[in-house]
C-alpha atoms as a PDB file:
ATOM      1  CA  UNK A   1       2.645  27.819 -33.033  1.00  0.00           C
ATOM      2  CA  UNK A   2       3.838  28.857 -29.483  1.00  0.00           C
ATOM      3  CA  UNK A   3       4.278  26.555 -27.211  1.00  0.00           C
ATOM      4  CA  UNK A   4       2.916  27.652 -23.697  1.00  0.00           C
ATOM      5  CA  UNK A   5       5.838  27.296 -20.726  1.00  0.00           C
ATOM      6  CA  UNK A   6       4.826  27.610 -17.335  1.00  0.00           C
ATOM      7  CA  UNK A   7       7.049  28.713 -14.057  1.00  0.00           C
ATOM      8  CA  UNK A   8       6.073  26.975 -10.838  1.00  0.00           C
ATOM      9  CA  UNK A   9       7.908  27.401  -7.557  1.00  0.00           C
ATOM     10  CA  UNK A  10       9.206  24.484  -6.105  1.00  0.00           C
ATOM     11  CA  UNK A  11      10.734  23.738  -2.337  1.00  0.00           C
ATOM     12  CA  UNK A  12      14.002  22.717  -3.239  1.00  0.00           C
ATOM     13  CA  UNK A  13      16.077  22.895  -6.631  1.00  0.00           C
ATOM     14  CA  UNK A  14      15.668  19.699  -9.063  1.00  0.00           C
ATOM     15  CA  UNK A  15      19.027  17.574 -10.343  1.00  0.00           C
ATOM     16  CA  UNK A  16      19.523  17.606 -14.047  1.00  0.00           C
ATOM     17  CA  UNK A  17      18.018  14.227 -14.464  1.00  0.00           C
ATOM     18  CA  UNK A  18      14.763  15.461 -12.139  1.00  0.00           C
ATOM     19  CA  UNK A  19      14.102  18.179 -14.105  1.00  0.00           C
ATOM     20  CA  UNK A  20      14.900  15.779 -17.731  1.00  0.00           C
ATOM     21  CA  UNK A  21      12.081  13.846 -16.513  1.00  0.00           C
ATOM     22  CA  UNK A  22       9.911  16.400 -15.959  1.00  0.00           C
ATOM     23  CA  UNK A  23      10.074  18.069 -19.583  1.00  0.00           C
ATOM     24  CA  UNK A  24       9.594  14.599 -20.757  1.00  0.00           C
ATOM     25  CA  UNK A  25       6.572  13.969 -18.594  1.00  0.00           C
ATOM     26  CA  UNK A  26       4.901  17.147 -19.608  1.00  0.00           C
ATOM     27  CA  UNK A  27       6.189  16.957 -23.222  1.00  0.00           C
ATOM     28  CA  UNK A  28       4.471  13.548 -23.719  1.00  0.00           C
ATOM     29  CA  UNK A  29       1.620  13.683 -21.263  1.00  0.00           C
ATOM     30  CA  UNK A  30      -1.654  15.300 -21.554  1.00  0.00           C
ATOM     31  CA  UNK A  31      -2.290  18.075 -18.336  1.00  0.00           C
ATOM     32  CA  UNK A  32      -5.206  16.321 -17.384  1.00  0.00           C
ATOM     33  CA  UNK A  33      -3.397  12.851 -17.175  1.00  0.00           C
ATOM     34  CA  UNK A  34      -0.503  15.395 -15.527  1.00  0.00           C
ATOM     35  CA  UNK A  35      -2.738  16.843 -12.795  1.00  0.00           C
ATOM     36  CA  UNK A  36      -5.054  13.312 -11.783  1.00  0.00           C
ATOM     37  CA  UNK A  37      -1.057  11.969 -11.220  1.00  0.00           C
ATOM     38  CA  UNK A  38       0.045  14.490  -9.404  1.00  0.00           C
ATOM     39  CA  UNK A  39      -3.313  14.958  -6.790  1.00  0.00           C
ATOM     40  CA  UNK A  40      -2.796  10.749  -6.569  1.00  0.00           C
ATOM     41  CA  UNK A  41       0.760  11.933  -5.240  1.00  0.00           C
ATOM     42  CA  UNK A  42      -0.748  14.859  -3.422  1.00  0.00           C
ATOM     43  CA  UNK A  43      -3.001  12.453  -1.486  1.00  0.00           C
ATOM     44  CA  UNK A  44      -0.663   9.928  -0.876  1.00  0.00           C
ATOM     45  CA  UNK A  45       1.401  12.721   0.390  1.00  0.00           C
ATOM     46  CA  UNK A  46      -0.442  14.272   2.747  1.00  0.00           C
ATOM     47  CA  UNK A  47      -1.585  10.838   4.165  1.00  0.00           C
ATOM     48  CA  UNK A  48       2.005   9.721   4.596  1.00  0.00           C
ATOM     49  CA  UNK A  49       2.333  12.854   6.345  1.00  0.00           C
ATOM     50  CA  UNK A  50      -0.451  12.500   8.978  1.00  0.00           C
ATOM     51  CA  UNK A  51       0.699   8.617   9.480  1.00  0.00           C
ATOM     52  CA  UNK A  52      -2.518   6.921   7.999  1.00  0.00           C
ATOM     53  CA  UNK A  53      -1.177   5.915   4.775  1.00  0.00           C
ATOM     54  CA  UNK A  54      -2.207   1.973   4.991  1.00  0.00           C
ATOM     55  CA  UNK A  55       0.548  -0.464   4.308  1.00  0.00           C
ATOM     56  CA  UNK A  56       0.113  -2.601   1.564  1.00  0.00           C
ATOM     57  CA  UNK A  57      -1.557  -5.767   1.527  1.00  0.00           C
ATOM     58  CA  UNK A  58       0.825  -8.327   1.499  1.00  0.00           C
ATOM     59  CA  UNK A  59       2.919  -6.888   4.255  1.00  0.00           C
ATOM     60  CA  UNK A  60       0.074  -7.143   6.552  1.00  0.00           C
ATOM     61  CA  UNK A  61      -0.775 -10.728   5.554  1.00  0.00           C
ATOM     62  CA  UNK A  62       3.024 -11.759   6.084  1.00  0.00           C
ATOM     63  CA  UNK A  63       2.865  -9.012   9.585  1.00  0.00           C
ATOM     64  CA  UNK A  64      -0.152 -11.504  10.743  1.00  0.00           C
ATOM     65  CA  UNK A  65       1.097 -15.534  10.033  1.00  0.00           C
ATOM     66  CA  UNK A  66       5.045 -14.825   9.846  1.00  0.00           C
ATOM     67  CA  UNK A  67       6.004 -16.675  12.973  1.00  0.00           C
ATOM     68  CA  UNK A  68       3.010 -18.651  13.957  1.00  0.00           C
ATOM     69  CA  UNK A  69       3.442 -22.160  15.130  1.00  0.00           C
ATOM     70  CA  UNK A  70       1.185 -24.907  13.565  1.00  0.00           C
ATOM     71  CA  UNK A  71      -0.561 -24.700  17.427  1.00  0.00           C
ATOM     72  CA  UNK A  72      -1.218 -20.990  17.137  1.00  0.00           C
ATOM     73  CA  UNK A  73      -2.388 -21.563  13.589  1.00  0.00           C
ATOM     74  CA  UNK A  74      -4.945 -24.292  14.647  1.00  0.00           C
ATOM     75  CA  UNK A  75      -5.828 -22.310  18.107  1.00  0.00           C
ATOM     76  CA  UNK A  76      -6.794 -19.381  15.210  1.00  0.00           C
ATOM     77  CA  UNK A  77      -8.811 -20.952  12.751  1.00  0.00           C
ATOM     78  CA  UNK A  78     -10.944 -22.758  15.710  1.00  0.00           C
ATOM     79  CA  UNK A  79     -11.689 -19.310  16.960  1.00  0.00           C
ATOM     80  CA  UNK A  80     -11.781 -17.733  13.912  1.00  0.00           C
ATOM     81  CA  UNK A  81     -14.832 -15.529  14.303  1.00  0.00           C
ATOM     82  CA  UNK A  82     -12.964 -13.693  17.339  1.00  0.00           C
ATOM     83  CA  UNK A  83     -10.276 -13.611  14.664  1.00  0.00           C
ATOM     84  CA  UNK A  84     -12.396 -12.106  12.060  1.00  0.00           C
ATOM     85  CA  UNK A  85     -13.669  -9.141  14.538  1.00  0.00           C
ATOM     86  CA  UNK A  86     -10.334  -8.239  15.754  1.00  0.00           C
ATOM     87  CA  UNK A  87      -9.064  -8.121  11.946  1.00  0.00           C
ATOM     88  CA  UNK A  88     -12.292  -5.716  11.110  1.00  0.00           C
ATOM     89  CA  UNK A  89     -11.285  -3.881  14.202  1.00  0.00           C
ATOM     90  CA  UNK A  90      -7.805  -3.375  12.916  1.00  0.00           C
ATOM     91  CA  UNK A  91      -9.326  -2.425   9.649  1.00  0.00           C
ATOM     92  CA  UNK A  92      -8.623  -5.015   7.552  1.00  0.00           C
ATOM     93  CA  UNK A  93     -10.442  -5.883   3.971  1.00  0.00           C
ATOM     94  CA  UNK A  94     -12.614  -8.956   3.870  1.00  0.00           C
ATOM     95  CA  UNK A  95     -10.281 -10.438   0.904  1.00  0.00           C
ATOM     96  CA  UNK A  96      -7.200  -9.515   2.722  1.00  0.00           C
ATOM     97  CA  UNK A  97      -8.708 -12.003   6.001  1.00  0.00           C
ATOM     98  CA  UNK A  98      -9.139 -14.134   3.411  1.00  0.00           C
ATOM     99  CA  UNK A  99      -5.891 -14.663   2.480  1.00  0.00           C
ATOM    100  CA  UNK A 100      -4.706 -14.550   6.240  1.00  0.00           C
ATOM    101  CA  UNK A 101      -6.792 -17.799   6.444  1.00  0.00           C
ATOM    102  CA  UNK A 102      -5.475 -19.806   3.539  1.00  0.00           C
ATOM    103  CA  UNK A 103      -2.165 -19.181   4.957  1.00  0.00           C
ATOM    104  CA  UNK A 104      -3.038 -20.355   8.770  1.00  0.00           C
ATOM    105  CA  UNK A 105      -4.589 -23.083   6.841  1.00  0.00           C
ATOM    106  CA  UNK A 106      -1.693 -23.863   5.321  1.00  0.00           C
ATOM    107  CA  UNK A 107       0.409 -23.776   8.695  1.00  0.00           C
ATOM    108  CA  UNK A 108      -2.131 -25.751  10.667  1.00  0.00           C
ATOM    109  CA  UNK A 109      -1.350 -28.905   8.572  1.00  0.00           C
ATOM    110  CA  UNK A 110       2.235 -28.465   8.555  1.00  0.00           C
ATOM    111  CA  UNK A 111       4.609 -29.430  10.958  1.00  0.00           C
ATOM    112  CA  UNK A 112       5.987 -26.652  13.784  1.00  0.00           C
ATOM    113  CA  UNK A 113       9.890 -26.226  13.093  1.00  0.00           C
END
């Protein structure tokens, strides 16, 4: 049986090792597996390209509480609905706001350095 080989044109020119990795990828992977991978990457991509591609989580929790004071923590959580709506504003998951509490929580009963 034949196996089917297909040319694609690429920008630039892949190392040994980039285009070892590709045989292997298409050698072991299905083309539908292949192609759901590769429009994830597309997506990702072209979002990294316009500037909206969201940072992850856990750098916006640690973006949010990394330097506040046990004052600032306490001044939050007692106005914490304002807190909530500027969070939504910002675009921020509930669970993620969630976890930005438990942390000022945290701070709030420790002492300030």
């Amino acid at each position: 049986m034949q196996k089917p080989i297909i040319e694609l044109p690429i920008s630039k020119k892949p190392t040994d090792d980039e285009l070892k990795k590709l045989k292997d990828y298409f050698k072991e992977m299905p083309v539908d597996e292949i192609l759901s991978g590769l429009k994830f990457a597309m997506n990702r991509w072209s979002a990294k390209d316009a500037g909206t591609l969201k940072v992850g989580r856990k750098s916006i929790i640690q973006k949010e509480v990394h330097s506040v004071t046990m004052e600032q923590a306490q001044w939050r959580l007692k106005n914490w609905k304002m807190m909530i709506a500027n969070y939504r504003r910002r675009g921020y998951s509930y669970p993620t706001i969630s976890r930005i509490k438990k942390i000022l929580v945290e701070k709030s009963k420790k002492k300030s350095k």
